[in-house]
Protein backbone atom coordinates (compact mmCIF):
# COMPACT_ATOMS: atom_id res chain seq x y z
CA UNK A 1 0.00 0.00 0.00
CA UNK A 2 2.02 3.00 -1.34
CA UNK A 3 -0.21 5.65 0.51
CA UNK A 4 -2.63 5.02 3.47
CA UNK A 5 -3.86 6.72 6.21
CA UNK A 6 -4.70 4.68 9.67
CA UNK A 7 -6.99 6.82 12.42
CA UNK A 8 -5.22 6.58 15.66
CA UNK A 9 -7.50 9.31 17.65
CA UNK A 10 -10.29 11.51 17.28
CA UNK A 11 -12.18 8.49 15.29
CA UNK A 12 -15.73 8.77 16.13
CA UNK A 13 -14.64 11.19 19.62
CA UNK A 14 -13.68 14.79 19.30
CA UNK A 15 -10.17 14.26 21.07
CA UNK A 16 -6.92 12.16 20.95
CA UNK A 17 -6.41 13.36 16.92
CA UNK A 18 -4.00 11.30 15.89
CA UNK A 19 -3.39 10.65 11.82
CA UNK A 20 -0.55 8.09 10.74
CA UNK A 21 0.42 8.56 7.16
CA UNK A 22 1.89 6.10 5.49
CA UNK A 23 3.64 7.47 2.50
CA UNK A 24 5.48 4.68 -0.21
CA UNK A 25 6.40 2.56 2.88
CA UNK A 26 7.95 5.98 5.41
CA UNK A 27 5.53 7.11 8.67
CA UNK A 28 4.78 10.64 9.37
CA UNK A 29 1.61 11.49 11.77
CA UNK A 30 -0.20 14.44 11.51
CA UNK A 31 -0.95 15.87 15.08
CA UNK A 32 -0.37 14.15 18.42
CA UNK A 33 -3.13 14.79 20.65
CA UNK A 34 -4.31 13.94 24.37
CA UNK A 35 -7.85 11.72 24.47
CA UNK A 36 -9.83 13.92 27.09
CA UNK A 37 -13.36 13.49 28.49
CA UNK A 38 -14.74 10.20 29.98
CA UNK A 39 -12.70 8.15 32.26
CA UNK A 40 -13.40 5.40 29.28
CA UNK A 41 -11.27 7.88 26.77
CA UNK A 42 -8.75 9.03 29.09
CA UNK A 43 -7.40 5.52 29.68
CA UNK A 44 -6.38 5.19 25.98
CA UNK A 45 -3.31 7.53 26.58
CA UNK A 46 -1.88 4.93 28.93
CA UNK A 47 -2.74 2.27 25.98
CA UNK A 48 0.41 0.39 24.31
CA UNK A 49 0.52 2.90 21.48
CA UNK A 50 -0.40 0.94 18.22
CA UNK A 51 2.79 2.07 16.41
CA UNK A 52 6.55 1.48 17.06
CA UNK A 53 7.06 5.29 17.49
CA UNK A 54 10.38 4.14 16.50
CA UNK A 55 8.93 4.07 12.99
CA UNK A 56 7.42 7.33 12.59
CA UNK A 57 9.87 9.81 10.71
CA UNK A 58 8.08 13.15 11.52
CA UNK A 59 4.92 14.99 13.03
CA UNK A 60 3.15 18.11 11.69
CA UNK A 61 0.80 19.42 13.75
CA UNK A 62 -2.24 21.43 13.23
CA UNK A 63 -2.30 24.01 16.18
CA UNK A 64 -1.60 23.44 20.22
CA UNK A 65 -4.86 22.49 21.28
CA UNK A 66 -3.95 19.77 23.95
CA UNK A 67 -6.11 17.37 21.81
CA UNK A 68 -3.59 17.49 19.11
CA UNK A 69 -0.40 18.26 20.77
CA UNK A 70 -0.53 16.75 23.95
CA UNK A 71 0.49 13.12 23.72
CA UNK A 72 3.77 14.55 22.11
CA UNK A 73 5.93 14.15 25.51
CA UNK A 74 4.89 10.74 24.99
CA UNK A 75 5.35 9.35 22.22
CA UNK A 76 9.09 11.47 22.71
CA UNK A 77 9.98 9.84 25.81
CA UNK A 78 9.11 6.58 24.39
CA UNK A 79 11.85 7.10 21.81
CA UNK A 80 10.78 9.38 18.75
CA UNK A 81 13.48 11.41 17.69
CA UNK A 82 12.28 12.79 14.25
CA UNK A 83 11.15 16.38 13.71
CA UNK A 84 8.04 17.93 14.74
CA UNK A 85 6.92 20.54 12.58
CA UNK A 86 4.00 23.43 13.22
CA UNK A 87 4.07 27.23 12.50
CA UNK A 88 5.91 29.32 14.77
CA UNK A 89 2.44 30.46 17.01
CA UNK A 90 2.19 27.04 17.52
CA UNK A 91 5.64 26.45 18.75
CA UNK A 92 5.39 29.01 21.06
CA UNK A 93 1.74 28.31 21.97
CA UNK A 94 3.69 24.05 22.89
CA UNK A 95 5.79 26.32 25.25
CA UNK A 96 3.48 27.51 27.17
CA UNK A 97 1.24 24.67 27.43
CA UNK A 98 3.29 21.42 27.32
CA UNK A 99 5.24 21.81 30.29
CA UNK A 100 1.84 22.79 32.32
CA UNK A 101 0.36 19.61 30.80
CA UNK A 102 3.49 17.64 32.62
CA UNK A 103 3.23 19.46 35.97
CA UNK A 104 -0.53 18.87 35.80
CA UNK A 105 0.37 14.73 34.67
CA UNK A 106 2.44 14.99 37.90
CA UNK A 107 0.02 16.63 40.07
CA UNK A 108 -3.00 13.84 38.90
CA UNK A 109 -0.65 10.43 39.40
CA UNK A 110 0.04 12.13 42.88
CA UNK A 111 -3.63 12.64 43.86
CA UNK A 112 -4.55 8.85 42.03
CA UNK A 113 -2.02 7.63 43.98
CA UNK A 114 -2.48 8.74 47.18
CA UNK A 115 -6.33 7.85 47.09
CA UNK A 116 -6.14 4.84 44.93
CA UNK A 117 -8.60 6.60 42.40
CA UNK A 118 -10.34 3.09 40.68
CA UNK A 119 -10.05 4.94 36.98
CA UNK A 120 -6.29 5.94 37.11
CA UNK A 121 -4.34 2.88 35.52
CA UNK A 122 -0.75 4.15 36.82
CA UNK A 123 0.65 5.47 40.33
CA UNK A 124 3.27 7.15 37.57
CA UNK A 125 2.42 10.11 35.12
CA UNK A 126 1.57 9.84 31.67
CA UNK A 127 4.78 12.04 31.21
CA UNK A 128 6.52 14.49 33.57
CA UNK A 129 7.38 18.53 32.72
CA UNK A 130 10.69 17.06 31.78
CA UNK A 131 9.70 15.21 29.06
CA UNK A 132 7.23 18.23 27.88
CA UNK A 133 10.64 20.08 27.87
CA UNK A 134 12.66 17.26 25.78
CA UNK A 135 9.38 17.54 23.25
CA UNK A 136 10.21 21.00 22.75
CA UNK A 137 13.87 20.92 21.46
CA UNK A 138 12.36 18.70 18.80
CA UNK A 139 9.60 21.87 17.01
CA UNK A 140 10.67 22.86 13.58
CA UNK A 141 8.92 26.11 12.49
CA UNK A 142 7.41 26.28 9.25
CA UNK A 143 5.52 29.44 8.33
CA UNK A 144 2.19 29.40 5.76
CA UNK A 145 2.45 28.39 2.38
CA UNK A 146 6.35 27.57 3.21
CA UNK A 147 6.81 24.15 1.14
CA UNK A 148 8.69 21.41 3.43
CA UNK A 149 10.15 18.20 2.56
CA UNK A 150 8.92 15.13 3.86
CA UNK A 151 10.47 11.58 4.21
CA UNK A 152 8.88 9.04 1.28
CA UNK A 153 9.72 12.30 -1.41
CA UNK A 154 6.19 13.93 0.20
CA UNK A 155 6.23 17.66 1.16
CA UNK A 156 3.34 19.62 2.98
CA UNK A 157 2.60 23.48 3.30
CA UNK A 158 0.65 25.19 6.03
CA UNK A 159 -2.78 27.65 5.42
CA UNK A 160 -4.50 29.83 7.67
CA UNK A 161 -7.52 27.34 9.53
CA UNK A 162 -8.72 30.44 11.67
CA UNK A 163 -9.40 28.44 14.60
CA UNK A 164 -6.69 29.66 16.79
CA UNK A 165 -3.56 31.63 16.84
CA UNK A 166 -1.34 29.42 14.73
CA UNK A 167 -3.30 26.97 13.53
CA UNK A 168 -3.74 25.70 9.97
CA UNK A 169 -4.45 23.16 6.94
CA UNK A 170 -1.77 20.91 6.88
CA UNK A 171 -2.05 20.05 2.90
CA UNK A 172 0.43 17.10 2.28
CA UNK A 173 1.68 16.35 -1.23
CA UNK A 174 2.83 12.80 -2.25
CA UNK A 175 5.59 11.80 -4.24
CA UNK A 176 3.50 11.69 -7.43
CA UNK A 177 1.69 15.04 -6.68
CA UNK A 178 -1.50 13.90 -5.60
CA UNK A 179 -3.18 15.62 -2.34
CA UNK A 180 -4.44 15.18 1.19
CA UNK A 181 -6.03 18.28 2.78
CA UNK A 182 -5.90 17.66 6.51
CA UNK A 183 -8.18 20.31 8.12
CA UNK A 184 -7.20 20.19 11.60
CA UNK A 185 -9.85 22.01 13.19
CA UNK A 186 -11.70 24.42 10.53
CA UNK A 187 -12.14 28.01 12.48
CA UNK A 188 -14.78 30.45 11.32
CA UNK A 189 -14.76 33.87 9.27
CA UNK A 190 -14.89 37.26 9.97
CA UNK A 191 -13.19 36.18 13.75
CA UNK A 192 -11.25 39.29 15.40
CA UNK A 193 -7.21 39.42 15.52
CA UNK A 194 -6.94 36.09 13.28
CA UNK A 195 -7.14 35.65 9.59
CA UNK A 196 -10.10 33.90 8.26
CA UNK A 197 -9.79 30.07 7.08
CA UNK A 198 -8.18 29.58 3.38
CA UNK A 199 -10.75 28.75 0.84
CA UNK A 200 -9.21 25.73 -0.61
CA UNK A 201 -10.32 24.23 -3.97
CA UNK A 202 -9.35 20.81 -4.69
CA UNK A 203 -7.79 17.59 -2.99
CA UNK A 204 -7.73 14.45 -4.01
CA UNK A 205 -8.62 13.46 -0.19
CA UNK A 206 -9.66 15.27 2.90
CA UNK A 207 -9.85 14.62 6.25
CA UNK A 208 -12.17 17.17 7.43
CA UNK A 209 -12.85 17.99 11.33
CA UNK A 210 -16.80 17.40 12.47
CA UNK A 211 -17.47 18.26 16.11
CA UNK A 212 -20.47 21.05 15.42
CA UNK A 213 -21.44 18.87 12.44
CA UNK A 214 -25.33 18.53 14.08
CA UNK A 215 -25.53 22.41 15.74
CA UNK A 216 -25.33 25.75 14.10
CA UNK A 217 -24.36 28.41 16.59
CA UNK A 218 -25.64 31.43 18.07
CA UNK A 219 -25.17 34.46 15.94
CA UNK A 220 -26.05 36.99 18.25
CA UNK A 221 -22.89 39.81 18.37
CA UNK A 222 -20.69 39.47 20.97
CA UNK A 223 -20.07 42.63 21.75
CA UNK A 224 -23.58 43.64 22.58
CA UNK A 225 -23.50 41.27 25.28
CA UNK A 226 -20.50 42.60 26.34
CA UNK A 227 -21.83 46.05 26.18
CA UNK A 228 -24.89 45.14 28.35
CA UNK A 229 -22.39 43.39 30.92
CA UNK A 230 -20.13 46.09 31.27
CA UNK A 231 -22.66 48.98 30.91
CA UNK A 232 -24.28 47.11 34.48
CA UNK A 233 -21.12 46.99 35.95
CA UNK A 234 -20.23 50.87 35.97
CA UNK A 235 -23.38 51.63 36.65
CA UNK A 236 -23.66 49.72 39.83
CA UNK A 237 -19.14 49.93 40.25
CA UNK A 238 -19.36 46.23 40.52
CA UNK A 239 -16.87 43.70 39.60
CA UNK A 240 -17.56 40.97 36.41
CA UNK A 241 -15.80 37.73 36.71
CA UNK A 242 -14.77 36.06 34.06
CA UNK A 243 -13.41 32.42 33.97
CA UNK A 244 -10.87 32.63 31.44
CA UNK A 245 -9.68 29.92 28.88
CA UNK A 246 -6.15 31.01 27.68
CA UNK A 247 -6.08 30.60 24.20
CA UNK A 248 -8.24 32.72 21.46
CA UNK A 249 -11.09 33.98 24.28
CA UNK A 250 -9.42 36.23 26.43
CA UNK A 251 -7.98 37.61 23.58
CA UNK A 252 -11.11 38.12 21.64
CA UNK A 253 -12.84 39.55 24.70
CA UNK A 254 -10.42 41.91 25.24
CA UNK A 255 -10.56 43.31 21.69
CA UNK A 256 -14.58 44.03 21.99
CA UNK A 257 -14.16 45.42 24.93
CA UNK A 258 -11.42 47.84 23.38
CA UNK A 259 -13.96 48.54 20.40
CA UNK A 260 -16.47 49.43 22.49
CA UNK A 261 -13.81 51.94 24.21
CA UNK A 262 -13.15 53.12 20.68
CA UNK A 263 -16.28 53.57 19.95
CA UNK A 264 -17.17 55.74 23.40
CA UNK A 265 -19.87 53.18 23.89
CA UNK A 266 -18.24 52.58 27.48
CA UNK A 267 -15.55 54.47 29.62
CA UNK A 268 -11.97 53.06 29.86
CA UNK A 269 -12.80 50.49 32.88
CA UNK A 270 -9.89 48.70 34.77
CA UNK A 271 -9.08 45.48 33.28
CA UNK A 272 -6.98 42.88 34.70
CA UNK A 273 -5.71 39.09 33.25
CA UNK A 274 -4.43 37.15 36.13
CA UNK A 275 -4.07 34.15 34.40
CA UNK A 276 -0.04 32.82 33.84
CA UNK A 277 -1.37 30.94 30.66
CA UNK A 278 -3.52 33.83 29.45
CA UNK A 279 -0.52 36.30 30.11
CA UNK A 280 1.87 34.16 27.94
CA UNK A 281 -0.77 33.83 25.44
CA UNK A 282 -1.58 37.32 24.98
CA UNK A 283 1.88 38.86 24.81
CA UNK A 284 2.20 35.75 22.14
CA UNK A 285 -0.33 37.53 20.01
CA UNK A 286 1.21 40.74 20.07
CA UNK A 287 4.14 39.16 18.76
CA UNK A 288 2.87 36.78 15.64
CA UNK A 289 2.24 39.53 12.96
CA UNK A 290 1.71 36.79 10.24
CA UNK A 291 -1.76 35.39 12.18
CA UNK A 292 -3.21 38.84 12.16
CA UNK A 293 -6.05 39.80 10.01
CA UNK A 294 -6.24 43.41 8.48
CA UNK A 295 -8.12 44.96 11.16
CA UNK A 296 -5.79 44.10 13.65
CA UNK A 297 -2.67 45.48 11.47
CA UNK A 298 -4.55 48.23 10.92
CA UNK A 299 -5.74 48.66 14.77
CA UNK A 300 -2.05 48.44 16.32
CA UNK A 301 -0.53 50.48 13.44
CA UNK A 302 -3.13 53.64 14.54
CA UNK A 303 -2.03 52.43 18.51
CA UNK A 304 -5.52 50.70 19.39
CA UNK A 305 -3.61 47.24 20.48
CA UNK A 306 -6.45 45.49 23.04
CA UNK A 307 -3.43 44.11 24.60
CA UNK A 308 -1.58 47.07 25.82
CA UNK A 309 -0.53 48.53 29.54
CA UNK A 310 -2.84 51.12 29.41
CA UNK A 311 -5.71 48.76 28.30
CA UNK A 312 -5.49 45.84 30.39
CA UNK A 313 -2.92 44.93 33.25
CA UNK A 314 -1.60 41.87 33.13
CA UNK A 315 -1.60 40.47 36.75
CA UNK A 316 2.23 38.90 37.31
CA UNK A 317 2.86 37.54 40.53
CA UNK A 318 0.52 36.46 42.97
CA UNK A 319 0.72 38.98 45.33
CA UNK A 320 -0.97 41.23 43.65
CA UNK A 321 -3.84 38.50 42.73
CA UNK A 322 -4.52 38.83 45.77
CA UNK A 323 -4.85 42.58 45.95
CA UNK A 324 -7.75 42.10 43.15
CA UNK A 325 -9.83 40.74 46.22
CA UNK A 326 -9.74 43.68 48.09
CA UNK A 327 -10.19 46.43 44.97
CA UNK A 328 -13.84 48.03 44.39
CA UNK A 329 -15.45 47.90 40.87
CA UNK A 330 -16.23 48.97 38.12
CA UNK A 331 -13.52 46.34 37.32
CA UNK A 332 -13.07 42.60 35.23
CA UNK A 333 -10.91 40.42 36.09
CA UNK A 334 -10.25 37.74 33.64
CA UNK A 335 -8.80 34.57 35.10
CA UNK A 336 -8.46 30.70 35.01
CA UNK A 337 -9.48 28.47 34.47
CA UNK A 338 -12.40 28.01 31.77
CA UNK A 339 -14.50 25.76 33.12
CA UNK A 340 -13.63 26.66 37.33
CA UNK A 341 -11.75 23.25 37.76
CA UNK A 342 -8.76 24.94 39.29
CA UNK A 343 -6.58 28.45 39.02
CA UNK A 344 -6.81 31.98 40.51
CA UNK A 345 -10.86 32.25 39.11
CA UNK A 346 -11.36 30.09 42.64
CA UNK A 347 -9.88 32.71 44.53
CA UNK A 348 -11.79 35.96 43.45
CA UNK A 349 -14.93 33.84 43.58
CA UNK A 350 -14.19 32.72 46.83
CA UNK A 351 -14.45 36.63 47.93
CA UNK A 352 -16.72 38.10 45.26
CA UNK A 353 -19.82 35.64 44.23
CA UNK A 354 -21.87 35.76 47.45
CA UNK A 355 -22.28 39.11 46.91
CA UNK A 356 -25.48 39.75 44.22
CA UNK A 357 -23.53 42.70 42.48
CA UNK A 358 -21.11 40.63 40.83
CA UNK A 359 -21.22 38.86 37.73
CA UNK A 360 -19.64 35.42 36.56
CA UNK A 361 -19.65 35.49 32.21
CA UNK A 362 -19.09 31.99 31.17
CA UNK A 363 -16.95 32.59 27.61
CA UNK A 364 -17.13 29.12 26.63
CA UNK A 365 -18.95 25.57 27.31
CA UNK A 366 -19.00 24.35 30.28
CA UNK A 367 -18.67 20.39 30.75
CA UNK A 368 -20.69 17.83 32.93
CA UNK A 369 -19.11 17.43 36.32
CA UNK A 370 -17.58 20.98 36.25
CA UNK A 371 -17.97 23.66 38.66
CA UNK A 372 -18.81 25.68 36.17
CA UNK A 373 -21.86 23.12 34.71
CA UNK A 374 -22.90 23.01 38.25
CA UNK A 375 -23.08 27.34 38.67
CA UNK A 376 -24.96 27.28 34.92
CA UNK A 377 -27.66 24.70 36.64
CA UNK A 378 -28.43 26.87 39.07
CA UNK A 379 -26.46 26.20 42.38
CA UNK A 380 -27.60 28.13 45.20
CA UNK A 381 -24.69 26.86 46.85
CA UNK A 382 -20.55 25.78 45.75
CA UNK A 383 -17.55 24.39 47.06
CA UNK A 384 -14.96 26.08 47.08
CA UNK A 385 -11.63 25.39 48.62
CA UNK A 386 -13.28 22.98 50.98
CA UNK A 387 -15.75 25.37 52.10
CA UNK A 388 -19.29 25.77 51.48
CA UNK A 389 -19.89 29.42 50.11
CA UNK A 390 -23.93 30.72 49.15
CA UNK A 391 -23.68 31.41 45.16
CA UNK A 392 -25.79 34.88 44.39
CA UNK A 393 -23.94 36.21 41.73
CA UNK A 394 -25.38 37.06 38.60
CA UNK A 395 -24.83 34.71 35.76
CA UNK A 396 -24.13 35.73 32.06
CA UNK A 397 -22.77 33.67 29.13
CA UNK A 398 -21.61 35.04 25.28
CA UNK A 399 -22.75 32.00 23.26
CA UNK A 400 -21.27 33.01 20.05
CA UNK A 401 -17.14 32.99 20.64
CA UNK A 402 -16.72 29.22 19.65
CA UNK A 403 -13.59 28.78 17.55
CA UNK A 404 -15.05 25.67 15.91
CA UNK A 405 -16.93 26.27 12.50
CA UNK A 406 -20.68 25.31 12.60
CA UNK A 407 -22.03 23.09 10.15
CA UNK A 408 -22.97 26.13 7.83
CA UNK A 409 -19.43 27.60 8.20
CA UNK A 410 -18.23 23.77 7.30
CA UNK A 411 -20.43 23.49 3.95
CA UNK A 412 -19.79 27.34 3.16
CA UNK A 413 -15.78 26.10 3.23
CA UNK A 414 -16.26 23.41 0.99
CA UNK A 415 -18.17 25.19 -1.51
CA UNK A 416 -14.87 26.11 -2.78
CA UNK A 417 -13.63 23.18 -3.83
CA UNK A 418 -14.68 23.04 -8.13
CA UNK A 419 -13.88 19.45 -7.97
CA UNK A 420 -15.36 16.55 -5.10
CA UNK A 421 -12.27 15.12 -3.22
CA UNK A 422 -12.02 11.59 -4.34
CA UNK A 423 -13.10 11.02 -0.67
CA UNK A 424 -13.84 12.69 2.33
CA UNK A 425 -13.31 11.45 5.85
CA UNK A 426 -14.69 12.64 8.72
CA UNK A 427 -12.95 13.33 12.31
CA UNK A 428 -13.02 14.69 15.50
CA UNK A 429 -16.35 14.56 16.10
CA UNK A 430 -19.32 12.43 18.38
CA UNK A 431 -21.14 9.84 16.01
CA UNK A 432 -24.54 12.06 15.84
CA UNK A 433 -23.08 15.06 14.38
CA UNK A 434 -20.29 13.22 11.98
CA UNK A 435 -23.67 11.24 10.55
CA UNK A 436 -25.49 14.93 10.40
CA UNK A 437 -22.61 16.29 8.56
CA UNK A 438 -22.14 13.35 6.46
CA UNK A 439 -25.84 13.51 5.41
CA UNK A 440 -25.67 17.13 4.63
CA UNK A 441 -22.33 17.12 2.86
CA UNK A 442 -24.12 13.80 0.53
CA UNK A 443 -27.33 15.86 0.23
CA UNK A 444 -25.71 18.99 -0.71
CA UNK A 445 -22.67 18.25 -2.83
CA UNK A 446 -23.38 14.43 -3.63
CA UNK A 447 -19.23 13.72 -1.99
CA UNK A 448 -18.53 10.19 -1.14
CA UNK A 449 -17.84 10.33 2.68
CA UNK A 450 -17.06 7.74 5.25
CA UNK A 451 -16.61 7.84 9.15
CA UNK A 452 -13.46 6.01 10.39
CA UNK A 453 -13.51 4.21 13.42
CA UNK A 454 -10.39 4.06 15.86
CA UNK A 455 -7.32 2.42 14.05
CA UNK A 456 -8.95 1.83 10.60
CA UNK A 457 -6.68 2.52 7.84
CA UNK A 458 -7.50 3.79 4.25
CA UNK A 459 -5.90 3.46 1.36
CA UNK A 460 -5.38 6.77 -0.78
């Protein structure tokens, strides 16, 4: 089989991505990612990996989500040695993340281990923040439509996905010229800071991401939400809390906030990020001028950067986190993490959310078994840091900031392609909404497209 794909992850589950190409008898995988979720998925990271990673020559990856770049300390401290290539956001994205991944690997074979958690299948970590730091000497930056050799005489080339800073199409050429478009995750248009995701119009294959395949999502605008939040809050000089995730939303929240500045729809209200992850990932942005769209060029050329000193503070040592606690509003105070299952958020809600003048703005879903599910189903009372504290804050949520494309956004991207893909496969996604999308991409474009299951492999 000169050319084959096998589906190591992300086959018929939204995590664990994990795509071995086999090109005229060399192995190169495209992303490298954690399973998350149920007990029943974590367990396959401590699975006898399917491969000898001995074998694989080289990774690309798509962007530094952890369900595509976190199983790289892995399969590196079980002996891979060949490059790993991604665009330089998502190399520096890998350093911020990778090594928190380890100390949090450490910090959960600890707690299993001391309790004798039933689900946990090793005292030991999955990998330590010493391997995350041997995965990192191995990154190779390769910037958009930069061509790059590949073992088996392939080469690939990045493109814009707009899902998050860095991320992209990883289109990989075989030796006899023929295609596979590997999507990654597909991001949506018209996003702020990023650029939009490249129309592409033909491959012979593609391997196309489906986790909103079934849901279209709310197109309300952002920033009138934000506007009513923030309008409330200087009104009544109260304080919004926001529990942050680090990579794309407190980004994008900061930049409506500083259009609605711009636009003297609100005064200039303190902000402050006090989030070590959120930090890292902001000054990131300011610093990875080939993932910015034209409005952000244009913004930080005329001095209207969202991300500046004089916009936002970026809270650096913990000392002053604490000093957030005792500050009066109108304030926001951005903070980890996303879903309240740990970080500084536990803190300021610890002094701020039994009072009925604050507000907690969920940016982002919020998963069963979370504090955060538990606040959106109406707790009258949380735990936090083993105490029992009365909930009264108000709740708000922005609906619309997903960085995943919908399943109009999906067929609106493949409308550009003037010739069907030989085939079509569909990933990272739960089996309802892969069969939705599969039924609408059939319905609309007549595309022959099949749903892998975990380790098939198909010929291409």
């Amino acid at each position: 089989m000169p050319q084959s794909i096998r589906f190591l992850g992300a086959a018929r589950t939204v995590t664990g991505s994990k795509h071995l190409l086999q090109l005229d008898g060399h192995k190169v995988m495209v992303d490298c990612g954690l399973f998350q979720g149920s007990r029943e998925l974590k367990q396959r990271n401590w699975a006898t990996f399917p491969v000898d990673v001995h074998e694989i020559e080289a990774i690309v990856l798509t962007h530094a989500h952890m369900d595509h770049i976190g199983y790289l300390p892995k399969i590196i401290k079980d002996g891979f040695r060949g490059p790993v290539y991604a665009t330089p956001a998502t190399i520096g994205l890998c350093r911020i993340s990778l090594p928190d991944s380890g100390r949090i690997q450490e910090e959960d074979a600890r707690y299993h281990s001391k309790h004798g958690t039933s689900w946990h299948p090793s005292p030991e970590p999955l990998y330590t923040e010493g391997d995350a730091y041997e995965a990192l000497k191995l990154l190779k930056p390769v910037h958009y439509y930069q061509m790059q050799a590949l073992p088996g005489g392939a080469q690939f080339r990045y493109m814009p996905a707009g899902h998050i800073l860095g991320s992209a199409f990883a289109e990989v050429y075989f030796a006899n010229g023929e295609r596979v478009l590997m999507s990654g995750d597909l991001g949506r248009k018209d996003r702020p800071i990023i650029k939009d995701p490249t129309p592409v119009d033909f491959a012979e294959y593609l391997v196309l991401e489906s986790t909103y395949g079934d849901r279209l999502h709310d197109t309300s605008d952002p920033k009138e939400k934000i506007f009513e939040v923030l309008t409330r809050a200087v009104q009544e000089r109260s304080c919004v809390l926001v529990p942050s995730f680090a990579i794309g939303r407190t980004q994008e929240l900061l930049w409506y906030i500083r259009e609605l500045v711009d636009e003297n729809r609100l005064p200039h209200i303190p902000i402050y990020v006090d989030s070590p992850m959120a930090n890292a990932t902001t000054l990131l942005f300011t610093q990875q001028e080939e993932e910015w769209d034209r409005d952000m060029k244009v913004d930080l050329r005329e001095g209207r950067s969202p991300f500046s000193n004089e916009f936002v503070k970026l809270v650096r040592d913990r000392g002053m986190s604490k000093e957030l606690n005792h500050m009066s509003g109108p304030m926001v105070i951005i903070s980890g993490s996303g879903m309240i299952t740990g970080g500084r958020i536990v803190h300021h809600m610890m002094h701020r959310v039994s009072d009925p003048s604050t507000t907690l703005l969920f940016t982002g879903y919020q998963a069963n078994g979370t504090l955060g599910r538990e606040i959106e189903d109406g707790a009258e009372e949380i735990r936090l840091l083993g105490q029992e504290i009365p909930f009264r804050a108000r709740v708000e949520r922005l609906d619309s900031l997903s960085a995943h494309a919908d399943y109009g956004e999906i067929l609106d991207w493949l409308v550009n392609f003037k010739t069907p893909p030989r085939h079509t496969f569909l990933v990272h996604g739960e089996p309802p909404a892969q069969e939705s999308l599969r039924q609408k991409i059939r319905e609309k474009f007549g595309w022959d497209v099949s749903i892998p299951d975990q380790g098939d492999t198909a010929e291409l």
